[in-house]
PDB file of N, CA and C in Angstrom:
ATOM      1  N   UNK A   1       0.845  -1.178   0.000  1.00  0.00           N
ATOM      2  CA  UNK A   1       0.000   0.000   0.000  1.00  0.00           C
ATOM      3  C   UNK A   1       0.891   1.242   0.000  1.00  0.00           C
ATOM      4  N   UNK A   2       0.640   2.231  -0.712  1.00  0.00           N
ATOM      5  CA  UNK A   2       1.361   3.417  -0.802  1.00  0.00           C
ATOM      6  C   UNK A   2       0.240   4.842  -0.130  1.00  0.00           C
ATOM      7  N   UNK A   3       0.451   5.950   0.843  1.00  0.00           N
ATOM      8  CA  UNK A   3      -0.042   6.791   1.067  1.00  0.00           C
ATOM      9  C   UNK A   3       0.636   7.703   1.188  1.00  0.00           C
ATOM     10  N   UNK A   4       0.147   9.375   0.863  1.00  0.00           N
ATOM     11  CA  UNK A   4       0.746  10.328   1.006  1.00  0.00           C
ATOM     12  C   UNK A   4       0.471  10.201   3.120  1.00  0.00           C
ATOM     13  N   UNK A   5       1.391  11.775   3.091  1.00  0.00           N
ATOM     14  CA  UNK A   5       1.794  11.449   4.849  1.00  0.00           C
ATOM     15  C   UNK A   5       0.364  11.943   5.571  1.00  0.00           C
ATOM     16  N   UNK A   6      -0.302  13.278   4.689  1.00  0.00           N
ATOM     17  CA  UNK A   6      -1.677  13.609   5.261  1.00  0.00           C
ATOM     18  C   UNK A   6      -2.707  12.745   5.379  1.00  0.00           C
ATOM     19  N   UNK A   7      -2.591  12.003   4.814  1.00  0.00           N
ATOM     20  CA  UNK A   7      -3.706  10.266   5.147  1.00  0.00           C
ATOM     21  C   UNK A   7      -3.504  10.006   6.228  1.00  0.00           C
ATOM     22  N   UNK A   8      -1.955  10.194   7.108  1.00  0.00           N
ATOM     23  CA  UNK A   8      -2.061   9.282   8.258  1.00  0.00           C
ATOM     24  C   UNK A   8      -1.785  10.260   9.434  1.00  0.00           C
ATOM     25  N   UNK A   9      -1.428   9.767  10.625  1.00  0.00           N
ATOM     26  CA  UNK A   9      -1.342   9.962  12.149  1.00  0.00           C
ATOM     27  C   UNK A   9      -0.310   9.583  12.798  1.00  0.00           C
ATOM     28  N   UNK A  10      -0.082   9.892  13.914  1.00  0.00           N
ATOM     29  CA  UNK A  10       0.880   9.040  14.367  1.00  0.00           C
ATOM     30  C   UNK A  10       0.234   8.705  16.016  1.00  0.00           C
ATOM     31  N   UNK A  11       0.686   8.155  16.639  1.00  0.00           N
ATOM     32  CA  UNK A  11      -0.454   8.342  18.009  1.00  0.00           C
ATOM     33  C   UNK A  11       0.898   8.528  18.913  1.00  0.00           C
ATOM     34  N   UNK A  12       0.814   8.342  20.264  1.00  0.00           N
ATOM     35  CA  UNK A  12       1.344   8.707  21.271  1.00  0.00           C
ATOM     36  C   UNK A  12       3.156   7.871  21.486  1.00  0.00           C
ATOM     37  N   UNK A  13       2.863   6.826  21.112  1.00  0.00           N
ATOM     38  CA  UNK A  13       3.923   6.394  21.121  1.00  0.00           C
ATOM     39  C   UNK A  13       4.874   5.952  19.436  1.00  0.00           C
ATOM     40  N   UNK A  14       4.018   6.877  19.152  1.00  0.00           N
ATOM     41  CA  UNK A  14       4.814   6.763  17.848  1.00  0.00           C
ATOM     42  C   UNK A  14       4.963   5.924  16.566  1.00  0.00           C
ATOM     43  N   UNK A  15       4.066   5.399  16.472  1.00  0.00           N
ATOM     44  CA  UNK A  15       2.938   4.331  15.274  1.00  0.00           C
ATOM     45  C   UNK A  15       2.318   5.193  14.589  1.00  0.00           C
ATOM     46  N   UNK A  16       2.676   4.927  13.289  1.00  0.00           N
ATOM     47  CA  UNK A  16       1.729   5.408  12.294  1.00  0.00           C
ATOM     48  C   UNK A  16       0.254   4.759  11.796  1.00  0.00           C
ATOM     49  N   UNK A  17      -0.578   5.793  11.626  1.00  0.00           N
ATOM     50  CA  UNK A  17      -1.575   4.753  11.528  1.00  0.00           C
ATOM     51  C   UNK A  17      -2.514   5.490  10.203  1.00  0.00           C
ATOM     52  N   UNK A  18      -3.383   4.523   9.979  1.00  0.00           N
ATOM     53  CA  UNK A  18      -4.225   4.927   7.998  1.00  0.00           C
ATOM     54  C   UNK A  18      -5.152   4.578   8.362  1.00  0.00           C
ATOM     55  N   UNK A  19      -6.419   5.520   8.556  1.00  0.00           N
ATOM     56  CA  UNK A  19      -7.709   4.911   8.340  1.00  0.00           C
ATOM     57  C   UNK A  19      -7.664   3.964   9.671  1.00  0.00           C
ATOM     58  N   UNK A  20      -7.168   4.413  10.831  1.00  0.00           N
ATOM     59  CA  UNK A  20      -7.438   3.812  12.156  1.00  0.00           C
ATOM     60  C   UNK A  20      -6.733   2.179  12.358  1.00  0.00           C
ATOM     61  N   UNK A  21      -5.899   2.367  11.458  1.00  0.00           N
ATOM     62  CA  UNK A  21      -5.087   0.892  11.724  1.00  0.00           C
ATOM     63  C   UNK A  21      -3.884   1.042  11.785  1.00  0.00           C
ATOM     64  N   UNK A  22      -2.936   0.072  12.535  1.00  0.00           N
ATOM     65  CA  UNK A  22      -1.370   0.264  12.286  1.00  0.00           C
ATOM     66  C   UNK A  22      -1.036   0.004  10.472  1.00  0.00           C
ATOM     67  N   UNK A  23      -0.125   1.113  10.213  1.00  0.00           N
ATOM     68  CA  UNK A  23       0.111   1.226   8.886  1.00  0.00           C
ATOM     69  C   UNK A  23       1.214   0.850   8.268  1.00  0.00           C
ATOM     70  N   UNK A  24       1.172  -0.445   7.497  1.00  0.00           N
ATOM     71  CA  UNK A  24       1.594  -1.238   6.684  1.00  0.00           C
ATOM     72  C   UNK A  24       2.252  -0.626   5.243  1.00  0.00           C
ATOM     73  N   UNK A  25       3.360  -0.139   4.572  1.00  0.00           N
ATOM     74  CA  UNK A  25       3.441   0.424   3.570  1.00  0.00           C
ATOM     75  C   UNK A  25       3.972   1.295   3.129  1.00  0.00           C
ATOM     76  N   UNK A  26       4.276   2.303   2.099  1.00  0.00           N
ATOM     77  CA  UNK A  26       5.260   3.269   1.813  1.00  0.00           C
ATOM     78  C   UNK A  26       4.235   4.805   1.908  1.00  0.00           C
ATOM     79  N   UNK A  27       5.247   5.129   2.361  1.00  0.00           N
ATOM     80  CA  UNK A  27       4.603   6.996   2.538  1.00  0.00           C
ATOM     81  C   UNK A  27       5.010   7.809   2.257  1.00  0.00           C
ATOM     82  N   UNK A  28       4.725   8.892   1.464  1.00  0.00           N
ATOM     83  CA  UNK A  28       5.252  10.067   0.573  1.00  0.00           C
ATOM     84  C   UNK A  28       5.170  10.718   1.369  1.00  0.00           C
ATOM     85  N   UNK A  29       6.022  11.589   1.446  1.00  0.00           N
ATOM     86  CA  UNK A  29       6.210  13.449   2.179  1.00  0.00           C
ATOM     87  C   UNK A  29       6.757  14.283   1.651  1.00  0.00           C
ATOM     88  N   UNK A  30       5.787  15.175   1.529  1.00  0.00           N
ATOM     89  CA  UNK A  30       6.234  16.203   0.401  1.00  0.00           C
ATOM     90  C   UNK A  30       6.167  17.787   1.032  1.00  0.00           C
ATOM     91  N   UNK A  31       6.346  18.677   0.049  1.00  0.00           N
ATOM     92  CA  UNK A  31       7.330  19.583   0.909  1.00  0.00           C
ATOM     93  C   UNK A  31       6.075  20.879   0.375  1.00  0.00           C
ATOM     94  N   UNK A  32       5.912  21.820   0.670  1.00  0.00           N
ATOM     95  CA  UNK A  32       4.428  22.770   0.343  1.00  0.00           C
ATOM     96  C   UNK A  32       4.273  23.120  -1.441  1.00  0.00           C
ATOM     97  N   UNK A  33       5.188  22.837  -2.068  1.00  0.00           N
ATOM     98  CA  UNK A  33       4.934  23.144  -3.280  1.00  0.00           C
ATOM     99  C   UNK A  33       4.617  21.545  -3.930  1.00  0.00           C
ATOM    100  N   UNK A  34       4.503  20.997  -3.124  1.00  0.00           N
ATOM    101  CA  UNK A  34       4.114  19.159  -3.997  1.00  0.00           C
ATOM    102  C   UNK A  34       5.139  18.730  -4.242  1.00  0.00           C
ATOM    103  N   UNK A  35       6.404  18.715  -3.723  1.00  0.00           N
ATOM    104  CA  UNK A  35       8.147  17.829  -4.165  1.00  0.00           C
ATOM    105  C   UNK A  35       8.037  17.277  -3.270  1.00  0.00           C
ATOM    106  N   UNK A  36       8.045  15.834  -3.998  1.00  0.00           N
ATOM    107  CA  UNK A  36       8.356  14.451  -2.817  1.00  0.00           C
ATOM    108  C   UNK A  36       9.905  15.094  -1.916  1.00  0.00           C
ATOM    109  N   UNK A  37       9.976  14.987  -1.121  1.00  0.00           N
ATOM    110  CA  UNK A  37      11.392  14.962   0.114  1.00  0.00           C
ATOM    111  C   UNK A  37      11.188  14.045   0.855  1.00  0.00           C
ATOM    112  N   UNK A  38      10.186  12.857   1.120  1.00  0.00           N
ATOM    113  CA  UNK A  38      10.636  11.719   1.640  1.00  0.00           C
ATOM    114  C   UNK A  38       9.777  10.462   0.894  1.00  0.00           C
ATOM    115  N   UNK A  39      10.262   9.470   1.426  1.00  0.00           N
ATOM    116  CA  UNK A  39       9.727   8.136   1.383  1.00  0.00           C
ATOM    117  C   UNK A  39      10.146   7.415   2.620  1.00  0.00           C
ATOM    118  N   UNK A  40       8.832   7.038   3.399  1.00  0.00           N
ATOM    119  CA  UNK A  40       9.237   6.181   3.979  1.00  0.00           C
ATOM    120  C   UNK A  40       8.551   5.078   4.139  1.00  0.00           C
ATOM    121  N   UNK A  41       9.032   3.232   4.929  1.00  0.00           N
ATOM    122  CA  UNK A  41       8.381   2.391   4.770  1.00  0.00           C
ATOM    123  C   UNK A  41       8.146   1.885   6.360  1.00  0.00           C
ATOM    124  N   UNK A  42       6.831   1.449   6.395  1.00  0.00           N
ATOM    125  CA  UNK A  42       6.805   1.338   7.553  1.00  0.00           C
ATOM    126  C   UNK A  42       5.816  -0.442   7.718  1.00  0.00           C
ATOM    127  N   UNK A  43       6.244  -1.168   8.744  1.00  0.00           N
ATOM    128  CA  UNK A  43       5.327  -2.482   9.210  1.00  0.00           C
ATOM    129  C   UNK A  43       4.819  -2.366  10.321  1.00  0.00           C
ATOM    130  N   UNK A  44       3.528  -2.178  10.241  1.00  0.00           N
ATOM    131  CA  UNK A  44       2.426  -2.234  11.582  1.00  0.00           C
ATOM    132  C   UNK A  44       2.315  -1.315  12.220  1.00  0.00           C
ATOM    133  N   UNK A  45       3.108  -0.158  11.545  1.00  0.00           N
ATOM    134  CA  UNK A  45       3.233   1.309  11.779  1.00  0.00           C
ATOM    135  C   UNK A  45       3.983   2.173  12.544  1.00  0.00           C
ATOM    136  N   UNK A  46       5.652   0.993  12.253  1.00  0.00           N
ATOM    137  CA  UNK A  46       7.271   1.631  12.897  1.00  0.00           C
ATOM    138  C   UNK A  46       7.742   1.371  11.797  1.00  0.00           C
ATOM    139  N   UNK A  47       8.643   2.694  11.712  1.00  0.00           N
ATOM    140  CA  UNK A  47       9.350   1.580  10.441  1.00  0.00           C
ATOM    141  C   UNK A  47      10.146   0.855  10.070  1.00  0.00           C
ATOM    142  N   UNK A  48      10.166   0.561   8.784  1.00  0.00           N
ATOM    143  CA  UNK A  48      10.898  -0.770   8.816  1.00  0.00           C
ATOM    144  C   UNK A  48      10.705  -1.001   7.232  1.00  0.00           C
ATOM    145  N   UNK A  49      12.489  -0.570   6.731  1.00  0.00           N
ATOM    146  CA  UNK A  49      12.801  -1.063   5.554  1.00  0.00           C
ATOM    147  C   UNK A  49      13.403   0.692   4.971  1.00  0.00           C
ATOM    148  N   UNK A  50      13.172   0.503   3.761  1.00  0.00           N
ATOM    149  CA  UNK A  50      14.250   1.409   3.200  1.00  0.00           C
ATOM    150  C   UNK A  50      13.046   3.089   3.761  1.00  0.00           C
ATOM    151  N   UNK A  51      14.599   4.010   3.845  1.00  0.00           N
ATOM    152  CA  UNK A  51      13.921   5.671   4.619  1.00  0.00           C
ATOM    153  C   UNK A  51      14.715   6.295   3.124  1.00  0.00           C
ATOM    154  N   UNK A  52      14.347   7.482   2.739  1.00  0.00           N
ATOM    155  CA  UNK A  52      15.443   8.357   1.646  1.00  0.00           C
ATOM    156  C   UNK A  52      14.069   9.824   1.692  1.00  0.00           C
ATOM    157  N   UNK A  53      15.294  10.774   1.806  1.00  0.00           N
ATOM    158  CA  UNK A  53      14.669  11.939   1.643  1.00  0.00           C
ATOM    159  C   UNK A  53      15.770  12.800   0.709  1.00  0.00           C
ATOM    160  N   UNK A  54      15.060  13.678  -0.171  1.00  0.00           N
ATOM    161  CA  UNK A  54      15.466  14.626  -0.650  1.00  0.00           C
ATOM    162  C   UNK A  54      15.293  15.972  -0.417  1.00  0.00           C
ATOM    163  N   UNK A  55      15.947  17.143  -1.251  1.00  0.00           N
ATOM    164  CA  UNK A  55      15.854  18.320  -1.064  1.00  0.00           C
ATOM    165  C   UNK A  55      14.969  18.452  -1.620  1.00  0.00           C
ATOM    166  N   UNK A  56      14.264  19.703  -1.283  1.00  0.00           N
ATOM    167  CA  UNK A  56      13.679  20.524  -2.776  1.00  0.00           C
ATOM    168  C   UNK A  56      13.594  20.045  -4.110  1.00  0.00           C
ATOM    169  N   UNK A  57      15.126  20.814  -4.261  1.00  0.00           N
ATOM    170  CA  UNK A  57      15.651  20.373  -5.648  1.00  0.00           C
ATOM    171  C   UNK A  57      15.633  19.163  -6.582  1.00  0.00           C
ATOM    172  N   UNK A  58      15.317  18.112  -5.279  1.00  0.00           N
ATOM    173  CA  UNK A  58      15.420  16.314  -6.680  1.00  0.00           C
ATOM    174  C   UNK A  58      16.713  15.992  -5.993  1.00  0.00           C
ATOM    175  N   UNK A  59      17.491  16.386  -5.050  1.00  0.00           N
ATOM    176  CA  UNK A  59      18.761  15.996  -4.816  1.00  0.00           C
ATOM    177  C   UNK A  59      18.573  15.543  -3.660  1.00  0.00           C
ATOM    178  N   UNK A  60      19.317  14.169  -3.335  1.00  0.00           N
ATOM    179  CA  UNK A  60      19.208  13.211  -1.978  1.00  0.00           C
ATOM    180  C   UNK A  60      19.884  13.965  -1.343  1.00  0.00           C
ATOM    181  N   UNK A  61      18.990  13.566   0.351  1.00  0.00           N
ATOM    182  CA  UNK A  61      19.264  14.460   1.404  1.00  0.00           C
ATOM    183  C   UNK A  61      19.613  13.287   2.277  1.00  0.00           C
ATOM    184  N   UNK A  62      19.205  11.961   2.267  1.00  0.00           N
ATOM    185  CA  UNK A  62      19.844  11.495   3.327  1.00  0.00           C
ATOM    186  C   UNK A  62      18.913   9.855   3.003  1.00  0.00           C
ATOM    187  N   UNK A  63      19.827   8.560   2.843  1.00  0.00           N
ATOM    188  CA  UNK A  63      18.973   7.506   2.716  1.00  0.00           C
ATOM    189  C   UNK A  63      19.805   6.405   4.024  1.00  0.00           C
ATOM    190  N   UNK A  64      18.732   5.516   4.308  1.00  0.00           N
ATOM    191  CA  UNK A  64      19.109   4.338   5.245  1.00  0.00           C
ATOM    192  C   UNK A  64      18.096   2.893   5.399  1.00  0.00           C
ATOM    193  N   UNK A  65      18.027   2.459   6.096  1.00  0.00           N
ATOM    194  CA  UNK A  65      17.552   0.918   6.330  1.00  0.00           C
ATOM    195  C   UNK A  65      17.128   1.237   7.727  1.00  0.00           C
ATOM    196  N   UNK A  66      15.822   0.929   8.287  1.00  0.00           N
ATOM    197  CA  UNK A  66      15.400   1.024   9.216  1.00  0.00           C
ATOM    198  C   UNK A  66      14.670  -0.409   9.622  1.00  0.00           C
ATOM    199  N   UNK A  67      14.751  -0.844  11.009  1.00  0.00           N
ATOM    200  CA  UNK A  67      14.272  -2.116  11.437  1.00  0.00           C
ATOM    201  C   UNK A  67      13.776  -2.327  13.218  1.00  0.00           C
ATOM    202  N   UNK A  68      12.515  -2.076  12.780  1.00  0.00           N
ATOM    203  CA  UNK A  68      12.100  -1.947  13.847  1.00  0.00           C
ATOM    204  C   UNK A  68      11.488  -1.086  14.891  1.00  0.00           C
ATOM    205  N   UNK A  69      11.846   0.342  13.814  1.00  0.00           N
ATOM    206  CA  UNK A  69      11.726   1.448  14.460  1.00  0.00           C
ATOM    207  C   UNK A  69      13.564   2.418  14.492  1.00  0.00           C
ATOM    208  N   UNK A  70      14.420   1.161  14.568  1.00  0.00           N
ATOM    209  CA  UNK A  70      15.831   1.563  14.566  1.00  0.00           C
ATOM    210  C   UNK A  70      16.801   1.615  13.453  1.00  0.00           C
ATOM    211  N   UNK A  71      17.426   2.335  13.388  1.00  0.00           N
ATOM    212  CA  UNK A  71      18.498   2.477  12.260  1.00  0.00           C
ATOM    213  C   UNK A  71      19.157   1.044  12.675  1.00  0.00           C
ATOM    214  N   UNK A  72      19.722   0.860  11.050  1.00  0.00           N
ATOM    215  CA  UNK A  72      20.203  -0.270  11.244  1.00  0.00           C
ATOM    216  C   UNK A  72      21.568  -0.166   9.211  1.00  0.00           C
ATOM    217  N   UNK A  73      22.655  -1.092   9.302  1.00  0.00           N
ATOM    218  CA  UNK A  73      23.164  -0.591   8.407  1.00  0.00           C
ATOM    219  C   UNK A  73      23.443   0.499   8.091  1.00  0.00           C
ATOM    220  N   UNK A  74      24.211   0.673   7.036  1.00  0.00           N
ATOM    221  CA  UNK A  74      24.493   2.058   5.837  1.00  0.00           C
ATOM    222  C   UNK A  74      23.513   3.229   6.033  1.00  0.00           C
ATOM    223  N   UNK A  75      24.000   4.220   6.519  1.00  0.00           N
ATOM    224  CA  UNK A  75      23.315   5.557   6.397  1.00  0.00           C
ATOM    225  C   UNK A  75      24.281   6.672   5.833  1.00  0.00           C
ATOM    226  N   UNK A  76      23.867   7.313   4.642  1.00  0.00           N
ATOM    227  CA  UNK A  76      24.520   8.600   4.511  1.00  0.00           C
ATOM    228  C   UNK A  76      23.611  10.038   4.128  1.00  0.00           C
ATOM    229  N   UNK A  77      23.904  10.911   4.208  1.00  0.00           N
ATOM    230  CA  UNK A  77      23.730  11.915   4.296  1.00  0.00           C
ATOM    231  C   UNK A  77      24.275  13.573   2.987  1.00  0.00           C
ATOM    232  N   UNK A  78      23.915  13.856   2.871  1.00  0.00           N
ATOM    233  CA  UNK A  78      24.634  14.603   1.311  1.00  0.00           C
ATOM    234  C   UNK A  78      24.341  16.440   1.941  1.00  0.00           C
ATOM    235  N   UNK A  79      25.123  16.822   1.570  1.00  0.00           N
ATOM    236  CA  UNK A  79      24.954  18.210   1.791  1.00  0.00           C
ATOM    237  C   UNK A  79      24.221  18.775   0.762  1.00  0.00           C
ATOM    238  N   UNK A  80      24.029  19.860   0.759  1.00  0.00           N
ATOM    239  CA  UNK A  80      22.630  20.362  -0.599  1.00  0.00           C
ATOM    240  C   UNK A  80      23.951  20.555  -1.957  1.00  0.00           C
ATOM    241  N   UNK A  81      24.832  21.353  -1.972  1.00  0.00           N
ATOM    242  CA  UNK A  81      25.944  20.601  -2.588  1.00  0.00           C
ATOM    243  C   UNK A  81      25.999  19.142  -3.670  1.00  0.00           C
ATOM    244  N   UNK A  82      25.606  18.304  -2.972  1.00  0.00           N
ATOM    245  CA  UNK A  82      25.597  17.340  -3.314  1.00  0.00           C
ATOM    246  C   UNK A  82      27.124  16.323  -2.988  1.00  0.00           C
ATOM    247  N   UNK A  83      27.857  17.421  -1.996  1.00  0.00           N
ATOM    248  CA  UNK A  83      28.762  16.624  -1.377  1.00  0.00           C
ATOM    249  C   UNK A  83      28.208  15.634   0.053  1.00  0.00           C
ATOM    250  N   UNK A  84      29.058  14.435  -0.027  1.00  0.00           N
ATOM    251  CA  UNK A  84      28.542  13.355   0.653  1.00  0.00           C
ATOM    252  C   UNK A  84      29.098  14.008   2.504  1.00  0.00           C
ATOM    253  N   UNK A  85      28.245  13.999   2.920  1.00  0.00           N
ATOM    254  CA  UNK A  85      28.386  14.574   4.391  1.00  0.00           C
ATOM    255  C   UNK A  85      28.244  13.976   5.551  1.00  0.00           C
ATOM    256  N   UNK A  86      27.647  12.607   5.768  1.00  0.00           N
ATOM    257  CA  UNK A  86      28.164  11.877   6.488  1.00  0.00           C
ATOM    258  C   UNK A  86      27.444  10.441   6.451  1.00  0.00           C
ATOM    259  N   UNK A  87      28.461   9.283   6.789  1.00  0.00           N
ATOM    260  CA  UNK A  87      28.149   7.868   6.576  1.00  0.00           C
ATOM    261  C   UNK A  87      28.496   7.341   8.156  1.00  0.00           C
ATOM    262  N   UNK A  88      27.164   6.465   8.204  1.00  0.00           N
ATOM    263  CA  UNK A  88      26.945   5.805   9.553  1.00  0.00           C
ATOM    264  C   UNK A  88      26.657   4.353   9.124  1.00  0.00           C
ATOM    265  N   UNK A  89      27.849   3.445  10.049  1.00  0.00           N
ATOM    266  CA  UNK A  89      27.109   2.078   9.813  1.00  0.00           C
ATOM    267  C   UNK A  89      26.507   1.569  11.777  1.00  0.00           C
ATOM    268  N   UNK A  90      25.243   1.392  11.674  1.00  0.00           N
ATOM    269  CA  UNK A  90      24.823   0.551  13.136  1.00  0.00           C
ATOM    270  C   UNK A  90      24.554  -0.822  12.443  1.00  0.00           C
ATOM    271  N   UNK A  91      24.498  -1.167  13.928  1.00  0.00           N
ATOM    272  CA  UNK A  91      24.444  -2.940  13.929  1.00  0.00           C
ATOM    273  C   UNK A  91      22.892  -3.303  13.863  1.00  0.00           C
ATOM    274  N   UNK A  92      22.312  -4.456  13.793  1.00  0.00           N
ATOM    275  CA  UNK A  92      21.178  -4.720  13.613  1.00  0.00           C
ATOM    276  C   UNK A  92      20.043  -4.646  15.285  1.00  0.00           C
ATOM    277  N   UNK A  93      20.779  -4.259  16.187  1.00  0.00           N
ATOM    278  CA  UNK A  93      20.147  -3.524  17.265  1.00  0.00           C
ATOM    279  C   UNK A  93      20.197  -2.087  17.205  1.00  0.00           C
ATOM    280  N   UNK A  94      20.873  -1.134  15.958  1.00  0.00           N
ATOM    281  CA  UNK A  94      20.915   0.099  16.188  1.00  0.00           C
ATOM    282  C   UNK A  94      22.335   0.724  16.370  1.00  0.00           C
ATOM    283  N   UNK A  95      22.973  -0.195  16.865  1.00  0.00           N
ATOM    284  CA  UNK A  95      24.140   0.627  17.664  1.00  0.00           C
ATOM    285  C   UNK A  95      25.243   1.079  16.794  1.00  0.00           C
ATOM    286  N   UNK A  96      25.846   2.114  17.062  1.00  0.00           N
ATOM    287  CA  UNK A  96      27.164   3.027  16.165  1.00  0.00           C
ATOM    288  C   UNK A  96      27.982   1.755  16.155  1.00  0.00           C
ATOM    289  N   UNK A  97      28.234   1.145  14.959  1.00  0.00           N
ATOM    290  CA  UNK A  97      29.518   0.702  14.647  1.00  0.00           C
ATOM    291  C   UNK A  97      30.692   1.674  13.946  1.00  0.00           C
ATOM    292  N   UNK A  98      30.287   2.651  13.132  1.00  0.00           N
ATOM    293  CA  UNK A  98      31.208   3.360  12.637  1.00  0.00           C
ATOM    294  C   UNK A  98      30.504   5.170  11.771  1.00  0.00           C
ATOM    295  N   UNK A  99      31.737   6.309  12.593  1.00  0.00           N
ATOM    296  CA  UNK A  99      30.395   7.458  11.695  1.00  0.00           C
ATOM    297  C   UNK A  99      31.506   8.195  11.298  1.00  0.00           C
ATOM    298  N   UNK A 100      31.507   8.595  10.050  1.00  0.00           N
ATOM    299  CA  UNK A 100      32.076   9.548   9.270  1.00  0.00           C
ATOM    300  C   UNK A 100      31.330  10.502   8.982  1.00  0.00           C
ATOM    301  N   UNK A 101      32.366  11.966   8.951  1.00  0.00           N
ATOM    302  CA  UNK A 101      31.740  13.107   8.770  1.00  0.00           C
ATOM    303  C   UNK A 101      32.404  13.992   7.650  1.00  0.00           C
ATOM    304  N   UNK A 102      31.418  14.616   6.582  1.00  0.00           N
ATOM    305  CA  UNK A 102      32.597  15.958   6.156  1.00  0.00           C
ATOM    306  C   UNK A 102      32.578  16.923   5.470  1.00  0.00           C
ATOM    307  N   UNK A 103      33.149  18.142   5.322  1.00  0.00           N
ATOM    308  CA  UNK A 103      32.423  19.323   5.355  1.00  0.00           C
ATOM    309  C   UNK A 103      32.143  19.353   4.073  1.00  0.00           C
ATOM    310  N   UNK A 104      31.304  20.504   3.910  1.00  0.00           N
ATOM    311  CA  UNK A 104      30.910  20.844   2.010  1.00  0.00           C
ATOM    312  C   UNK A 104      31.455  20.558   1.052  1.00  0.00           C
ATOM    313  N   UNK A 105      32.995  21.177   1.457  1.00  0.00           N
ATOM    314  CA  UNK A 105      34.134  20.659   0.593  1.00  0.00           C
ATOM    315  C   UNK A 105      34.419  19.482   0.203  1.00  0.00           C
ATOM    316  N   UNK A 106      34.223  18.542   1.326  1.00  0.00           N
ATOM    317  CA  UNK A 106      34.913  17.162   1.203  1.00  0.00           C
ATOM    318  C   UNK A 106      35.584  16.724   1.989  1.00  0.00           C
ATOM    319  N   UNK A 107      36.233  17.235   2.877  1.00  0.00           N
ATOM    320  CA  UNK A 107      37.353  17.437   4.116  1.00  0.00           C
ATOM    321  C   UNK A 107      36.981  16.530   5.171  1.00  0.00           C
ATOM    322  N   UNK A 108      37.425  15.656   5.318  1.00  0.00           N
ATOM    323  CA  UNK A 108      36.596  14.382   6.344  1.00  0.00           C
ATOM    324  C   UNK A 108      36.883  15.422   7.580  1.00  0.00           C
ATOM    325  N   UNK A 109      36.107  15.144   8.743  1.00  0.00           N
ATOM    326  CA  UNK A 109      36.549  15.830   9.902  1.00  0.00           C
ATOM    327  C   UNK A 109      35.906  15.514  10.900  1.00  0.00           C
ATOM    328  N   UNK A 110      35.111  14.027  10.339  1.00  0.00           N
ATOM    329  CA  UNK A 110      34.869  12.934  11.912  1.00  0.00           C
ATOM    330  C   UNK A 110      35.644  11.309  11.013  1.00  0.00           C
ATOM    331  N   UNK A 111      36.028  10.556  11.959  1.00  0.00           N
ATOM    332  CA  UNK A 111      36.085   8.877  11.457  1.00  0.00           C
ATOM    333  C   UNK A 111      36.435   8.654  12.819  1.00  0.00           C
ATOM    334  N   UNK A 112      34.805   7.778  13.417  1.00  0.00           N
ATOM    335  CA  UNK A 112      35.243   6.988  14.653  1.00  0.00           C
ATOM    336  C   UNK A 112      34.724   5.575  14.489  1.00  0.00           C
ATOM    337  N   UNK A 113      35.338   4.569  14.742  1.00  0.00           N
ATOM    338  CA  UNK A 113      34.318   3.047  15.201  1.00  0.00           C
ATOM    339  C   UNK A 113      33.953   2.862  16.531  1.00  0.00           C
ATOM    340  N   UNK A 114      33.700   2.354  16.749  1.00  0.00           N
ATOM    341  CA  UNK A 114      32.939   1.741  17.823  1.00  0.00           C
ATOM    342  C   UNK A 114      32.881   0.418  18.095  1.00  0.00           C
ATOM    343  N   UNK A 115      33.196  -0.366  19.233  1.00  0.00           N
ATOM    344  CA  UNK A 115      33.236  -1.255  19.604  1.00  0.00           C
ATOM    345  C   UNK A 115      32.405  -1.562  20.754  1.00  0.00           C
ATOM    346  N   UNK A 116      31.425  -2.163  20.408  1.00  0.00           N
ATOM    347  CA  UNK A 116      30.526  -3.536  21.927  1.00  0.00           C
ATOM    348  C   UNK A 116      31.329  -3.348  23.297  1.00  0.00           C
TER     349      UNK A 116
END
């Protein structure tokens, strides 16, 4: 099932919901002039599975893998630029295994891992 984001709700603890049910499916969010800037996917109404938002412009603002409600895997991030601005890998509970950062230019100016 696909819905724009004004179809749905979210309730108190943070479930999305369509037409009074936990919401199953992909959701558009768009920005006041009608430009998609997100997609997201959600099961039973946390989400869960691929997140990607853009600018304005048509240019990615930031994509990842979500499970459960939690980041999980590959996340990066793009400056409006279109320089890459920062990459996060978590583990399949969420947790920082590794985050890179860097400025407009390109200039790395975070690289940490993380260890359990």
């Amino acid at each position: 099932m696909h819905i724009e984001e004004q179809d749905s709700y979210m309730d108190d603890h943070m479930r999305v919901y369509h037409e009074g049910e936990l919401f199953t499916g992909e959701m558009t969010t768009r920005d006041t002039e009608g430009h998609v800037i997100g997609l997201a996917n959600y099961a039973e109404g946390i989400q869960s599975g691929p997140q990607i938002q853009w600018y304005s412009d048509g240019s990615k603002k930031r994509e990842g893998q979500a499970e459960g409600g939690v980041a999980v895997g590959e996340w990066r991030k793009w400056h409006p630029n279109g320089q890459l601005a920062e990459h996060y890998v978590f583990d399949e509970k969420g947790r920082w295994v590794r985050r890179q950062r860097w400025d407009k230019e390109g200039k790395l100016t975070v690289d940490k891992s993380y260890t359990a």
